[in-house]
C-alpha atoms as a PDB file:
ATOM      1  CA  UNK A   1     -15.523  -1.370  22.974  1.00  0.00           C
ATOM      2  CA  UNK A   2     -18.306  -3.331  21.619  1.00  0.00           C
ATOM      3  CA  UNK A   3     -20.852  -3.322  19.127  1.00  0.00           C
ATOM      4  CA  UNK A   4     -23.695  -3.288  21.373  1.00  0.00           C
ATOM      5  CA  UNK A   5     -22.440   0.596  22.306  1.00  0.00           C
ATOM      6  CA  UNK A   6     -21.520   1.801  18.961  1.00  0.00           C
ATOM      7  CA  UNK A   7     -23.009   5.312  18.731  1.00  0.00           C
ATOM      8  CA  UNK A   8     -22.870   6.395  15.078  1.00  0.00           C
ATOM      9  CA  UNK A   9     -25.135   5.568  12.104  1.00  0.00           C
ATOM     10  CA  UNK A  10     -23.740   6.731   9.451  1.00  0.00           C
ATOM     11  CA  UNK A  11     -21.593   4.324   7.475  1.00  0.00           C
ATOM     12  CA  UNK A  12     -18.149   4.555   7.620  1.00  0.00           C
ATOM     13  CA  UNK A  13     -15.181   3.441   4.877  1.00  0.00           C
ATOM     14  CA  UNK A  14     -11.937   2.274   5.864  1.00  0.00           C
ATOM     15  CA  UNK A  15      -9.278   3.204   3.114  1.00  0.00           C
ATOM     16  CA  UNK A  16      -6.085   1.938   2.383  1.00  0.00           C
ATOM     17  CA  UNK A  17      -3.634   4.600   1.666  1.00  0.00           C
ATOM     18  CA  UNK A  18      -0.367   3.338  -0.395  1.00  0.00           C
ATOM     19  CA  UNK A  19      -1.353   1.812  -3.926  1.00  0.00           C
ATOM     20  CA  UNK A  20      -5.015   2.958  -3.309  1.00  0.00           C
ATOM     21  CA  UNK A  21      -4.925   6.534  -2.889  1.00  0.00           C
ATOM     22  CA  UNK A  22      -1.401   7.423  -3.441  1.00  0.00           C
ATOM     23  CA  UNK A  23       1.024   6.133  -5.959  1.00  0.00           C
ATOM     24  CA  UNK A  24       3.608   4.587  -3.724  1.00  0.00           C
ATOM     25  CA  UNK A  25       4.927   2.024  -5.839  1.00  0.00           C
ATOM     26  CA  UNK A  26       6.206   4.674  -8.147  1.00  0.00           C
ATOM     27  CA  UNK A  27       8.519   5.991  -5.584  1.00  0.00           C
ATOM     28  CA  UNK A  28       9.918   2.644  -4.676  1.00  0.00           C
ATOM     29  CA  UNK A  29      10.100   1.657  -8.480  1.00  0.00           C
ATOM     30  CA  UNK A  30      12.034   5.152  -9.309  1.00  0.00           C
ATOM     31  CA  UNK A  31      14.509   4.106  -6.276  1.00  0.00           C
ATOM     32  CA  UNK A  32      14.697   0.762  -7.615  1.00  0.00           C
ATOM     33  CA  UNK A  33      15.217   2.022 -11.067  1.00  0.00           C
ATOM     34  CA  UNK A  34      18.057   4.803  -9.894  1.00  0.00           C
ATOM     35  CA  UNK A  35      20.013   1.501  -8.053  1.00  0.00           C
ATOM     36  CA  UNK A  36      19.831  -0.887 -10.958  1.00  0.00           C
ATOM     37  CA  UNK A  37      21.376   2.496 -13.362  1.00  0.00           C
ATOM     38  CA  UNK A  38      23.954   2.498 -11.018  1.00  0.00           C
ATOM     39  CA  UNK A  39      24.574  -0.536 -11.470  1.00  0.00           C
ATOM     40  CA  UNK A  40      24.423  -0.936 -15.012  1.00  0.00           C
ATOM     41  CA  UNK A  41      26.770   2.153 -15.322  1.00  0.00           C
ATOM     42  CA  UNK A  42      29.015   0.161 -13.754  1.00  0.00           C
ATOM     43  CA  UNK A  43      29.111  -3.005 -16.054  1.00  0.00           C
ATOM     44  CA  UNK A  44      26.474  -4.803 -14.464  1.00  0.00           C
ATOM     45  CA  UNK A  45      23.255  -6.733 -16.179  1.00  0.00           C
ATOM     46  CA  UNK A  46      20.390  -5.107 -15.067  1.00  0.00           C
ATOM     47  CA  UNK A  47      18.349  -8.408 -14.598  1.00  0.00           C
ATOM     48  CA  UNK A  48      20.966 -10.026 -12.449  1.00  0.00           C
ATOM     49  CA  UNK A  49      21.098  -7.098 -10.322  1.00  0.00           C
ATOM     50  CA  UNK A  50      16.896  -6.820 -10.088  1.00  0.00           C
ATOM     51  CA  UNK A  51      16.736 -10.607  -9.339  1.00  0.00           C
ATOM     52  CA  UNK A  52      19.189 -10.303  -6.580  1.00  0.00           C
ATOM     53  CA  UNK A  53      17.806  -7.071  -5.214  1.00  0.00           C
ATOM     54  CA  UNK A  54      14.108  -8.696  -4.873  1.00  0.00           C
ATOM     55  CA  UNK A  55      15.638 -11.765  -3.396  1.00  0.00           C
ATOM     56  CA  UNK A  56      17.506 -10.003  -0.515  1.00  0.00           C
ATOM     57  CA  UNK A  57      14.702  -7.609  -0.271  1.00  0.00           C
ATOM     58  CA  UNK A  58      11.946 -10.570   0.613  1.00  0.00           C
ATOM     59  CA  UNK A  59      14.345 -11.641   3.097  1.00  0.00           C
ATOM     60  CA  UNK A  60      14.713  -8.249   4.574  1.00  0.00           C
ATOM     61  CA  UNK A  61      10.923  -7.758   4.625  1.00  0.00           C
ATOM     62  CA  UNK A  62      10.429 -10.535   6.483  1.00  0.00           C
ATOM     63  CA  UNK A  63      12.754  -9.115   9.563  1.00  0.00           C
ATOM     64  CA  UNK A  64      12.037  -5.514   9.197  1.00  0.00           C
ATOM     65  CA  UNK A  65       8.618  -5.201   7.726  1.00  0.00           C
ATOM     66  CA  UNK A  66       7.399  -2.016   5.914  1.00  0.00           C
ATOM     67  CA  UNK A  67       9.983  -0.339   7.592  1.00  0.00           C
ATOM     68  CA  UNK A  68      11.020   2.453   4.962  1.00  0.00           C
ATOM     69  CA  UNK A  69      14.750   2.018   5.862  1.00  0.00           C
ATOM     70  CA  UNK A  70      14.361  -1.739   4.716  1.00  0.00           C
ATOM     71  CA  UNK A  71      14.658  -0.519   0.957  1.00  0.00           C
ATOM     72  CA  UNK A  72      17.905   1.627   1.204  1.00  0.00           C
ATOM     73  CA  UNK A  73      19.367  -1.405   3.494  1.00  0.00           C
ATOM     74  CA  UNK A  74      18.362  -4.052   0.772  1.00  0.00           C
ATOM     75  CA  UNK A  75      20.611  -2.059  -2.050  1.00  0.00           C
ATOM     76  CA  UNK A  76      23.498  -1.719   0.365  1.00  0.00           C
ATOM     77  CA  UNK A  77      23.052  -5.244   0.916  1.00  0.00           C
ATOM     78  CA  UNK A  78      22.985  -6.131  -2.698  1.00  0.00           C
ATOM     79  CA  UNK A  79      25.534  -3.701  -3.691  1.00  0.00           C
ATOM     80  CA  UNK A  80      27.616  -5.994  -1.067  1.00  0.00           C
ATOM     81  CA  UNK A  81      26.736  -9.187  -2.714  1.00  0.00           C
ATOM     82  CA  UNK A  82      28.163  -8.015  -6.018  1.00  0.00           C
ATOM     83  CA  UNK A  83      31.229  -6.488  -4.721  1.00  0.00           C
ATOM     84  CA  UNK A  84      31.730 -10.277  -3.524  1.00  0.00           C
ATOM     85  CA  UNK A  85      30.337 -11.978  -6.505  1.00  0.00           C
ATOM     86  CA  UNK A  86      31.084  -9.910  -9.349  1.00  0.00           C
ATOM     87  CA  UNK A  87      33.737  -7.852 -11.125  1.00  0.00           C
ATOM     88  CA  UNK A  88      32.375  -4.493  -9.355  1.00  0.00           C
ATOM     89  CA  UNK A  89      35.016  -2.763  -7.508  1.00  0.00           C
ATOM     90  CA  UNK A  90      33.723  -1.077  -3.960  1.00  0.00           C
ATOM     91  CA  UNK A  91      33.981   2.890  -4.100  1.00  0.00           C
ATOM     92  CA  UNK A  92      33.255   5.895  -1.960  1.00  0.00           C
ATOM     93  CA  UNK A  93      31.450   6.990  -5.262  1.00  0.00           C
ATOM     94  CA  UNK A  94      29.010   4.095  -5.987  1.00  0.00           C
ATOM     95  CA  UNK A  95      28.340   3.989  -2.210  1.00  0.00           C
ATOM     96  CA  UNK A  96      26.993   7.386  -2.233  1.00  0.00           C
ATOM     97  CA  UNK A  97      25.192   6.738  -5.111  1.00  0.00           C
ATOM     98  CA  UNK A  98      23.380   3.889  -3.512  1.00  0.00           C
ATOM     99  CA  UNK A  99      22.479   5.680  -0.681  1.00  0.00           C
ATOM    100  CA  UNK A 100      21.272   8.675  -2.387  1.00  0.00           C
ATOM    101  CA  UNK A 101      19.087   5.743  -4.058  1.00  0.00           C
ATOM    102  CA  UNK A 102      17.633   4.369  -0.915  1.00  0.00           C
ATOM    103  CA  UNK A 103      16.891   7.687   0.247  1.00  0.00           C
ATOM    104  CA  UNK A 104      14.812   8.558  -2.280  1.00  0.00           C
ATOM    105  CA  UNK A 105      12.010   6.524  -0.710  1.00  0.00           C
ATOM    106  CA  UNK A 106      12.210   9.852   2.302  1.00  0.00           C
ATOM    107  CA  UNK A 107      12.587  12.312  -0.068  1.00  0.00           C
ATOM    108  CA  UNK A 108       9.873  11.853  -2.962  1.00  0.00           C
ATOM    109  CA  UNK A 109       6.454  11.610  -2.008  1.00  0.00           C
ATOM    110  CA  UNK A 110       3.923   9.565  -3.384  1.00  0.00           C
ATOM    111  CA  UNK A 111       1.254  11.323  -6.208  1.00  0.00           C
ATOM    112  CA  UNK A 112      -2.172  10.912  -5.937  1.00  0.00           C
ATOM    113  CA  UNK A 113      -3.777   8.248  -8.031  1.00  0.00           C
ATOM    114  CA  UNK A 114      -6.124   9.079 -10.741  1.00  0.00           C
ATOM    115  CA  UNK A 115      -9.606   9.318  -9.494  1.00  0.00           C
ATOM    116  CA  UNK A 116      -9.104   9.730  -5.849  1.00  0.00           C
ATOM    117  CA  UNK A 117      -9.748  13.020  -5.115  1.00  0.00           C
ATOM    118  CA  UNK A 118     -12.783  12.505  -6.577  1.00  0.00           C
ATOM    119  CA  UNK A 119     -13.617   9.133  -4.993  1.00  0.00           C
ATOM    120  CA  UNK A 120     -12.598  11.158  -1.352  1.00  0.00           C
ATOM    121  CA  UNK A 121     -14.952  14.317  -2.617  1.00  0.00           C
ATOM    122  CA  UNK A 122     -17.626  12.220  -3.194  1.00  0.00           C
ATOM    123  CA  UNK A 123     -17.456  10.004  -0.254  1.00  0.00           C
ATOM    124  CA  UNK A 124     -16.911  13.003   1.891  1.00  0.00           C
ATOM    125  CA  UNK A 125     -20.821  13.587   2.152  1.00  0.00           C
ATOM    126  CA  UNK A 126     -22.213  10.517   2.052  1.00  0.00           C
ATOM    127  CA  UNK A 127     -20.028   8.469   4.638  1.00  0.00           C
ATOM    128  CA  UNK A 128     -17.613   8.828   7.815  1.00  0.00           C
ATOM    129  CA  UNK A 129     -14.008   8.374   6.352  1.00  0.00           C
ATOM    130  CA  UNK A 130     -11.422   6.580   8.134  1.00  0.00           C
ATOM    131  CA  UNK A 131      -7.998   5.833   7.211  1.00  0.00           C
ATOM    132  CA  UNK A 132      -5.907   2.576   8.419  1.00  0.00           C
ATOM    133  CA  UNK A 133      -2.490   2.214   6.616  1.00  0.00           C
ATOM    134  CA  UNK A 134       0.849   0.643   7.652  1.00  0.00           C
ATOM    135  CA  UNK A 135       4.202   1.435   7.817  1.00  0.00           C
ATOM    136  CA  UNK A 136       6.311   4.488   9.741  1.00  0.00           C
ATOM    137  CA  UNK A 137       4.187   6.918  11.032  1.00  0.00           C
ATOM    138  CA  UNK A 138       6.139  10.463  10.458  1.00  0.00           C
ATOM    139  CA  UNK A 139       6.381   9.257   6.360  1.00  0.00           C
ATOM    140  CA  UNK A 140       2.708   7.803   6.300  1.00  0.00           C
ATOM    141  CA  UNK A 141       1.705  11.449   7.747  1.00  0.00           C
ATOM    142  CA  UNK A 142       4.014  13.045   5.550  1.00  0.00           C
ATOM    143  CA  UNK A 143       2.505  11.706   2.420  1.00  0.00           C
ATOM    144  CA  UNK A 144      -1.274  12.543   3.628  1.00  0.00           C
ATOM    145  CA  UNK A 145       0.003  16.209   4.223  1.00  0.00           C
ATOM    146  CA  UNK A 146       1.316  16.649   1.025  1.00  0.00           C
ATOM    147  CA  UNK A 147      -1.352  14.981  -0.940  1.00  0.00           C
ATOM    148  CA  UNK A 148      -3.614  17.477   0.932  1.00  0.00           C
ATOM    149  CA  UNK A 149      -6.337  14.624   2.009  1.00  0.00           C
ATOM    150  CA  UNK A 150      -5.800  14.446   5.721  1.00  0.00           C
ATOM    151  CA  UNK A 151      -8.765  16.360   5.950  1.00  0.00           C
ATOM    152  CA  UNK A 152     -11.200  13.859   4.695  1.00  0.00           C
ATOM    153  CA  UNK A 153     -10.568  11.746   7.356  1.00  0.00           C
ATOM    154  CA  UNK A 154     -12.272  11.837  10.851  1.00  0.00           C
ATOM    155  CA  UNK A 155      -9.761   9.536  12.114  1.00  0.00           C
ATOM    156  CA  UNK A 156      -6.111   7.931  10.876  1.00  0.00           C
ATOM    157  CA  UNK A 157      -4.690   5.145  12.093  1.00  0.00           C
ATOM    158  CA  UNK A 158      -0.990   4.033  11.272  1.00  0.00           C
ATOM    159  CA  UNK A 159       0.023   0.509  12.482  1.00  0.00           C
ATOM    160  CA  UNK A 160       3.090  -1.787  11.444  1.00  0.00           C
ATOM    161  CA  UNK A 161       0.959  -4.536   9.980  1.00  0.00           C
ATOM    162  CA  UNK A 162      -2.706  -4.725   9.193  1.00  0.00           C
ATOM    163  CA  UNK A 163      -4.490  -7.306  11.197  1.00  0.00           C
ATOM    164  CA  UNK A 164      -8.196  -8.542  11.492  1.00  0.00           C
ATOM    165  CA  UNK A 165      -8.161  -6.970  15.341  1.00  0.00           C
ATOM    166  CA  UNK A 166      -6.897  -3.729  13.840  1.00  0.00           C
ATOM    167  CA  UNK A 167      -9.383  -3.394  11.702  1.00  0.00           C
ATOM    168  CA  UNK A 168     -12.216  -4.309  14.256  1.00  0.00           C
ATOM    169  CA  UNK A 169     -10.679  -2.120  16.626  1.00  0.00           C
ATOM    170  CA  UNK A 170     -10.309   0.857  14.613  1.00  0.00           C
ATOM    171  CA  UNK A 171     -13.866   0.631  13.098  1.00  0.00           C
ATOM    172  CA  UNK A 172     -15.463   0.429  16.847  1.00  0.00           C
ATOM    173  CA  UNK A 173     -12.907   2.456  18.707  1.00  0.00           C
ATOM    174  CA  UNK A 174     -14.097   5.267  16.446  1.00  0.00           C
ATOM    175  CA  UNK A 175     -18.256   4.372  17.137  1.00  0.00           C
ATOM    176  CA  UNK A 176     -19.375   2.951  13.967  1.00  0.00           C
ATOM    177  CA  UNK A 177     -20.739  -0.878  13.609  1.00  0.00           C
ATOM    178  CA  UNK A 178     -18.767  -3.662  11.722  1.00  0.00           C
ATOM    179  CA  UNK A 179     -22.527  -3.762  10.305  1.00  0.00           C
ATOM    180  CA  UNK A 180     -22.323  -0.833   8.244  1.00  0.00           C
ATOM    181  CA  UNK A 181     -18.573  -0.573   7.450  1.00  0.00           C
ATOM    182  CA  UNK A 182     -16.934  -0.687   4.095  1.00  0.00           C
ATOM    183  CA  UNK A 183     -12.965  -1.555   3.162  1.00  0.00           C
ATOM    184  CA  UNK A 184     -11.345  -0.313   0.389  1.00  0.00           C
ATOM    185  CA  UNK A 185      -7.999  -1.353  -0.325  1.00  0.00           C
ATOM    186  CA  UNK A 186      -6.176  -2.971  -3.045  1.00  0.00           C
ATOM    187  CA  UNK A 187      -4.259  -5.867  -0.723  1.00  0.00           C
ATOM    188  CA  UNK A 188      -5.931  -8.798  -0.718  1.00  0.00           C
ATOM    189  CA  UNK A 189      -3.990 -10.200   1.913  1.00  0.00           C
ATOM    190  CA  UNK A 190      -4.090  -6.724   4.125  1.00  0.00           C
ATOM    191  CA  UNK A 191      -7.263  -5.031   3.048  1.00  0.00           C
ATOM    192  CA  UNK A 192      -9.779  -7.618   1.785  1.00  0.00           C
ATOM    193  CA  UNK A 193      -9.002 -10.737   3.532  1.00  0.00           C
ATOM    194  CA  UNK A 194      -9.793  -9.148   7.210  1.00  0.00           C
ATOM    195  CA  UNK A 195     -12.411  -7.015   5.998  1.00  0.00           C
ATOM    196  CA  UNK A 196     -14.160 -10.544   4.800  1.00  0.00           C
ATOM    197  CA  UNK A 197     -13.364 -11.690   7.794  1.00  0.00           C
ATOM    198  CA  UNK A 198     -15.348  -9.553   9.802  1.00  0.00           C
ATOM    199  CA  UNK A 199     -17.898  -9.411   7.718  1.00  0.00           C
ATOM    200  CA  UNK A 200     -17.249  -6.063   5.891  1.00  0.00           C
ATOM    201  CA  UNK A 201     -18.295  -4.848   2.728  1.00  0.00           C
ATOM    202  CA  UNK A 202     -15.084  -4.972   0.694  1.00  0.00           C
ATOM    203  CA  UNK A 203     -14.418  -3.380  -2.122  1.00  0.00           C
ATOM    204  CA  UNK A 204     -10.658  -4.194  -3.601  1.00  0.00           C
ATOM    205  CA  UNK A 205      -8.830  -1.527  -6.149  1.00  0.00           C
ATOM    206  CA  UNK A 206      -6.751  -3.690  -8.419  1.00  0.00           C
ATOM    207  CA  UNK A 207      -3.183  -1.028  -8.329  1.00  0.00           C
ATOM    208  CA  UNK A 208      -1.177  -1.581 -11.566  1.00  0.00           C
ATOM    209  CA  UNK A 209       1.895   0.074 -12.165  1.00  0.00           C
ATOM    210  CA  UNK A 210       3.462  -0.179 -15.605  1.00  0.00           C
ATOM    211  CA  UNK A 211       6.787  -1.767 -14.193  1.00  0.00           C
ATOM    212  CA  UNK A 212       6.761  -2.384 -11.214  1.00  0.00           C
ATOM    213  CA  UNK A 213       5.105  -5.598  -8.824  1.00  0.00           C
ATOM    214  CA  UNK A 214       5.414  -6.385  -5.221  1.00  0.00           C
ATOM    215  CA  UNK A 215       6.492 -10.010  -5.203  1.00  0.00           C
ATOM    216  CA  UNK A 216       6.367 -10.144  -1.734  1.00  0.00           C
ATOM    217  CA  UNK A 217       2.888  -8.705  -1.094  1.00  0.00           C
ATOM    218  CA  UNK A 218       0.728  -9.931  -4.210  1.00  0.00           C
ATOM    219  CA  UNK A 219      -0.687 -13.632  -5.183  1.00  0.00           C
ATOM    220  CA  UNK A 220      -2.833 -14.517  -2.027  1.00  0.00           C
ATOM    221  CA  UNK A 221      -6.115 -15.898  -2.508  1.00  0.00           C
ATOM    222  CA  UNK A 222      -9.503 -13.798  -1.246  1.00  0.00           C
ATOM    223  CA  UNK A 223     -11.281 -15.592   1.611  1.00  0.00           C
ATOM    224  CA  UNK A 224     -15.128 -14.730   0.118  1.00  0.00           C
ATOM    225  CA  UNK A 225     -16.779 -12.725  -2.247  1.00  0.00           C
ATOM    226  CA  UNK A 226     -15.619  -9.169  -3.037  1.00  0.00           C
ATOM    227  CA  UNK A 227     -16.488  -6.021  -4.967  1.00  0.00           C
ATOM    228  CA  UNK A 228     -13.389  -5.510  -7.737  1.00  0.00           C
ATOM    229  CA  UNK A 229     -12.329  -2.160  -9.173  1.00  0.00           C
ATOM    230  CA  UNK A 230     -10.208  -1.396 -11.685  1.00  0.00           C
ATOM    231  CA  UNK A 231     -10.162   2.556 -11.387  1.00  0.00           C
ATOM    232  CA  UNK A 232     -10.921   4.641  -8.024  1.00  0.00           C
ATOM    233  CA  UNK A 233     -13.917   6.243  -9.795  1.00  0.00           C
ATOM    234  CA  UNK A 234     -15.861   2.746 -10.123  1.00  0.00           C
ATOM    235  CA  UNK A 235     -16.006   2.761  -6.529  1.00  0.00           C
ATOM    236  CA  UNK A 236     -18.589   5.238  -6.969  1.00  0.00           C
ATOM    237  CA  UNK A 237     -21.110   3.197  -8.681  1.00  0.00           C
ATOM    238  CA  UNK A 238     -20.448   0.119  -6.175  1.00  0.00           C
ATOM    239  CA  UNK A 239     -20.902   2.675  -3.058  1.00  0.00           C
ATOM    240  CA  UNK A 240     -24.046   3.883  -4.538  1.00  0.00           C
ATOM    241  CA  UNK A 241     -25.765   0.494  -5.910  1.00  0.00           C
ATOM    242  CA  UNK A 242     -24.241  -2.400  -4.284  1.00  0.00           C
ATOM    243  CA  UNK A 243     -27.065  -4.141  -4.727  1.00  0.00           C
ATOM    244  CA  UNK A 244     -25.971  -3.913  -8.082  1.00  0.00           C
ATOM    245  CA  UNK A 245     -22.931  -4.394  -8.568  1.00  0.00           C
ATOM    246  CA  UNK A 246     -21.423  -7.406  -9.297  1.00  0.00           C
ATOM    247  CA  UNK A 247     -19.416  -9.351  -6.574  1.00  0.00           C
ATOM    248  CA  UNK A 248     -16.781 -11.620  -7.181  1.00  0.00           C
ATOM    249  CA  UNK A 249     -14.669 -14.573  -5.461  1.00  0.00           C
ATOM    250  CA  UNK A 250     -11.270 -14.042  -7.615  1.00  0.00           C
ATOM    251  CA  UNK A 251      -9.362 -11.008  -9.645  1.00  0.00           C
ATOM    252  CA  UNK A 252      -9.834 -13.532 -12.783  1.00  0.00           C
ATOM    253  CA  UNK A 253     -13.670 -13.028 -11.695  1.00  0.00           C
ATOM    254  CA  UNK A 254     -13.650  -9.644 -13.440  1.00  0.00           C
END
């Protein structure tokens, strides 16, 4: 499809979903959190067990993606290395315990940030919403149906990484122009960095969680200039004015 054929007017927002509108980290830092007590129950430094689990679990990223089995697989895996390289003894019992771990990325679903039911309410009547997030699609679907926001959302799009031609694609396959498009994400690297690309109006959420930080995803450097949020509500203000709002080329920007 291309732009000369695009049909719709009205401006359209592509959201992120995990870390922007639902609090996935959480999940994966409770999993994370319920390994490294097992651990610690039996003997082991916390730290030294973290360390190792982040190292094997960039490793395992990088062959299996966002994969939501990669994160149960990653504690078996360092559960192995410290039966090997530690005093821990292998048990039926701890190995059940790690699984029940790892499966607690299926089980417990992701909370709604604060402010984005608000954000989607207000958005709702003003612009065409469209959702592109990554990872498996019968848990990415499962998380929109229980945080009840499918609904906002004209069109959803799950895809096992976010690329600049999935982003282009999406936006025209669904009849809006890259001219009048909006991303809002809080990746630089999967959100802001293609939308800047195309030449998108990008607005990036900066997600904090109180303990946890995705080593693997986090430090790139933005492309061009960017709006920067630090709650979903602000996006309000930058949807409305843009003109202005203040732009910026880096986080320390802000």
């Amino acid at each position: 499809m291309q732009e000369d054929i695009v049909k719709k007017t009205r401006p359209v927002i592509v959201f992120d979903l995990d870390d922007t509108l639902v609090d996935t980290s959480h999940v994966y830092w409770v999993a994370r959190s319920d390994f490294v007590n097992v651990m610690a129950d039996c003997g082991l430094d916390p730290s030294v067990v973290i360390n190792k689990f982040e190292e094997i679990d960039g490793d395992n990223m990088n062959s299996m993606g966002f994969s939501p089995g990669r994160y149960g697989k990653s504690m078996k895996d360092t559960y192995q290395w410290l039966v090997q390289n530690s005093n821990l003894v292998a048990s039926t019992r701890i190995e059940t315990l790690v699984n029940h771990a790892g499966n607690l990325i299926f089980s417990r679903m992701p909370e709604l940030i604060d402010g984005a039911q608000e954000l989607l309410e207000w958005c709702y009547t003003r612009f065409d919403l469209i959702l592109l997030t990554r990872g498996f699609p019968e848990l990415q679907m499962k998380k929109i149906e229980v945080s009840n926001i499918g609904h906002y959302f004209s069109s959803i799009k799950i895809v096992s990484d976010k690329k600049v031609s999935d982003f282009r694609e999406f936006i025209l396959e669904t009849g809006h122009s890259l001219r009048n498009a909006w991303v809002l994400g809080d990746s630089i690297k999967s959100d802001i960095n293609p939308g800047i690309e195309l030449g998108l109006k990008c607005i990036l959420f900066v997600y904090t969680h109180h303990s946890y930080y995705w080593q693997q995803e986090y430090g790139k450097k933005p492309s061009g200039r960017f709006y920067l949020i630090t709650g979903l509500r602000d996006a309000i203000n930058v949807l409305q004015h843009p003109e202005k709002s203040r732009m910026v080329e880096t986080i320390d920007d802000a």
